[in-house]
C-alpha atoms as a PDB file:
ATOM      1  CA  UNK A   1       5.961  -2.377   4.911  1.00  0.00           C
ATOM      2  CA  UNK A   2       6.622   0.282   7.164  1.00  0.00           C
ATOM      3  CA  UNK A   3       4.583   3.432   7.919  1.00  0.00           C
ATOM      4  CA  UNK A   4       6.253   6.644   9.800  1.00  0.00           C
ATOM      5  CA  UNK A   5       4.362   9.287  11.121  1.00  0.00           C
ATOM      6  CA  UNK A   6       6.892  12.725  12.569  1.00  0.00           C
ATOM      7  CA  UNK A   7       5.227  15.681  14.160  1.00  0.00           C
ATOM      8  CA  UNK A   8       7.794  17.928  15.453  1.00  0.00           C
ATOM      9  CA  UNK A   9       7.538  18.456  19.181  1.00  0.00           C
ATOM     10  CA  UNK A  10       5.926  14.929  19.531  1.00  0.00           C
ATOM     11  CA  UNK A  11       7.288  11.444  19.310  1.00  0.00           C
ATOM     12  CA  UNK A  12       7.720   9.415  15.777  1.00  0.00           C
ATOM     13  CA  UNK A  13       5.006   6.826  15.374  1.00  0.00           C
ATOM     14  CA  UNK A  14       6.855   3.663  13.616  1.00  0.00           C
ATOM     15  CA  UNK A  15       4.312   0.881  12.204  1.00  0.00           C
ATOM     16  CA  UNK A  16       5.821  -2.489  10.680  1.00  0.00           C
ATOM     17  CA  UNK A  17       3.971  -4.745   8.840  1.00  0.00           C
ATOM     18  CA  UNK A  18       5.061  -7.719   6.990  1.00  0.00           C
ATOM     19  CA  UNK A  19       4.272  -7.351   3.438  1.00  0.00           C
ATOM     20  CA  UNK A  20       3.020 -11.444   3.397  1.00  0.00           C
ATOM     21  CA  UNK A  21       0.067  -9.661   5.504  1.00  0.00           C
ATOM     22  CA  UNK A  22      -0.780  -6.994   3.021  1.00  0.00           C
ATOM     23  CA  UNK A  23       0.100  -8.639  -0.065  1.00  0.00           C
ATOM     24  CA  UNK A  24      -1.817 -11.941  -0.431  1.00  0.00           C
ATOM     25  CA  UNK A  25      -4.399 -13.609  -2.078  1.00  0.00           C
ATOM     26  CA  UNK A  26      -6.629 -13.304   0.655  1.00  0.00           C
ATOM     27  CA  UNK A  27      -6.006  -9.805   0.280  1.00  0.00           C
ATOM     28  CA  UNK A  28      -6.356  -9.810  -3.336  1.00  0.00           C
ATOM     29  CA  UNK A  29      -9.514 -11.462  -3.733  1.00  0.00           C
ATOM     30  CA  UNK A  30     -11.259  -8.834  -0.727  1.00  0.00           C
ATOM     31  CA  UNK A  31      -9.398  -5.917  -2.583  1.00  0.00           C
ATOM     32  CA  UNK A  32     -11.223  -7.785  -5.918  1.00  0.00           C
ATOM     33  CA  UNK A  33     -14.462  -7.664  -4.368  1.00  0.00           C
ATOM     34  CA  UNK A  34     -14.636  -4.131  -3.014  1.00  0.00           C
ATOM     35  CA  UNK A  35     -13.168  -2.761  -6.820  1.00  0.00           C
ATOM     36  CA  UNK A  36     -16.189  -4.011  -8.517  1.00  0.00           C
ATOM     37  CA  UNK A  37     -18.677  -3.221  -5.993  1.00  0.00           C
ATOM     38  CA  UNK A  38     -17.391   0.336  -6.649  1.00  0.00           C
ATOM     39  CA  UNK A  39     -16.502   0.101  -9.729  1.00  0.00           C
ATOM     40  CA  UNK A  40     -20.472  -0.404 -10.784  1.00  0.00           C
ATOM     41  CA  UNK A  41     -21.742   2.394  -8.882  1.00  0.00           C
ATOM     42  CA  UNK A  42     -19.131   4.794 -10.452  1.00  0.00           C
ATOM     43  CA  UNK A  43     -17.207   5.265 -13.790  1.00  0.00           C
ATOM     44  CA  UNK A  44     -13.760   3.544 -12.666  1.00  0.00           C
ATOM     45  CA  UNK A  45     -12.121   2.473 -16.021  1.00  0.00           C
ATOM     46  CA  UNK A  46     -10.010   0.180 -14.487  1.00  0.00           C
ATOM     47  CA  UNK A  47     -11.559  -2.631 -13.132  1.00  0.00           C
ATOM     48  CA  UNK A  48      -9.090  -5.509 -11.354  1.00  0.00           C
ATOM     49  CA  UNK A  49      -9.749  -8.999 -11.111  1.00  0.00           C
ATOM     50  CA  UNK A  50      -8.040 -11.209  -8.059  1.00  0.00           C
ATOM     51  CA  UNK A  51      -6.107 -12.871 -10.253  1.00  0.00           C
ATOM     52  CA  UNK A  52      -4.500  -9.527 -11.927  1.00  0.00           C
ATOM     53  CA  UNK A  53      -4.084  -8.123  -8.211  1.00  0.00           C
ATOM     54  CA  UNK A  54      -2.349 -11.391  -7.225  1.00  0.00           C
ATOM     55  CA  UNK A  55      -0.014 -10.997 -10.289  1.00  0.00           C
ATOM     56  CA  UNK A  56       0.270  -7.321  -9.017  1.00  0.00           C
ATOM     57  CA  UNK A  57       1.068  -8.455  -5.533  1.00  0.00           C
ATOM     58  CA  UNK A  58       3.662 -10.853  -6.470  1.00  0.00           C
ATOM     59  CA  UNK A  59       5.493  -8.242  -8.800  1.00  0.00           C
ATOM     60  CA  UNK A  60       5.874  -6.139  -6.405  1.00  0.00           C
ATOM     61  CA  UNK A  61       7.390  -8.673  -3.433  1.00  0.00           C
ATOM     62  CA  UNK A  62       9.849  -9.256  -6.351  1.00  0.00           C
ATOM     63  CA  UNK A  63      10.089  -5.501  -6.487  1.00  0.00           C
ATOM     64  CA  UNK A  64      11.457  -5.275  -2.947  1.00  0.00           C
ATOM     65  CA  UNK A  65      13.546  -8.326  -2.991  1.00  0.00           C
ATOM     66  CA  UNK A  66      15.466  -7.198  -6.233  1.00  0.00           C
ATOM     67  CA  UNK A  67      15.722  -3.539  -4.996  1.00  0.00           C
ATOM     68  CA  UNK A  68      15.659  -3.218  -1.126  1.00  0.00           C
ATOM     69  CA  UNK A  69      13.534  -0.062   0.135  1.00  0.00           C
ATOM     70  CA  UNK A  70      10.984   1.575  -2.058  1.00  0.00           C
ATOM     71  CA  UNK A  71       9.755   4.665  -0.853  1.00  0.00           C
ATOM     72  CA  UNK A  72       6.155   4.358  -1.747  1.00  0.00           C
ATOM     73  CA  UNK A  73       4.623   8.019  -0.252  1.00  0.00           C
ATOM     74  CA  UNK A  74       6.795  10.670   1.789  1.00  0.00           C
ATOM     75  CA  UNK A  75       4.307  13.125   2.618  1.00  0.00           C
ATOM     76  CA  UNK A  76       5.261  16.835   4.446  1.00  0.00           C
ATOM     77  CA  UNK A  77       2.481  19.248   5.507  1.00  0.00           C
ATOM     78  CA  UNK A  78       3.088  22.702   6.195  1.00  0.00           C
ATOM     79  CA  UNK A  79       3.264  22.490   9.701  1.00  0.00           C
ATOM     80  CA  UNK A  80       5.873  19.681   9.367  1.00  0.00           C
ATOM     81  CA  UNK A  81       4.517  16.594   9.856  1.00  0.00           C
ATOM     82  CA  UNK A  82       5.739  13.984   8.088  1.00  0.00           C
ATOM     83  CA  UNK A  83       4.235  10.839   6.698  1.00  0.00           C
ATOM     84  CA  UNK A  84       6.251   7.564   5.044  1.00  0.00           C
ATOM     85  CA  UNK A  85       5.449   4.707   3.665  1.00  0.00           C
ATOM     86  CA  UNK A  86       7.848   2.453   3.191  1.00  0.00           C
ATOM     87  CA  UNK A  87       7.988  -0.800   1.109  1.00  0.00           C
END
């Protein structure tokens, strides 16, 4: 994964992180745990389990093997700035 931050006049900011770190079981089951802590104190319809987030995870690591870069967000605020996240 790869997050870009451009504000003209300054310098890019380029962030790499390997998608094993974010997308993990690890991750999955901490990501499970904070869902339904919120999820009970507000009216979320969609409550995930580890085990469906794991599925998630792996679906989309096949994602990016089958199809390269996936641009995830490109945001551009008025002033210019520019976020990316990259996949």
């Amino acid at each position: 994964m790869r997050i870009i931050v451009e504000s003209p006049g300054e310098n890019t900011i380029n962030i790499a992180v390997p998608n094993w770190i974010v997308f993990n079981r690890i991750i999955a089951l901490v990501s499970a745990t904070v869902i339904k802590k919120h999820a009970d104190n507000e009216s979320w319809e969609i409550k995930l389990s580890a085990s469906q987030l794991t599925k998630l995870f792996r679906a989309i690591r096949r994602a990016k093997r089958r199809h390269g870069k996936l641009e995830l967000v490109s945001v551009e605020s008025s002033d210019g700035e520019k976020v990316q996240i990259l996949l």
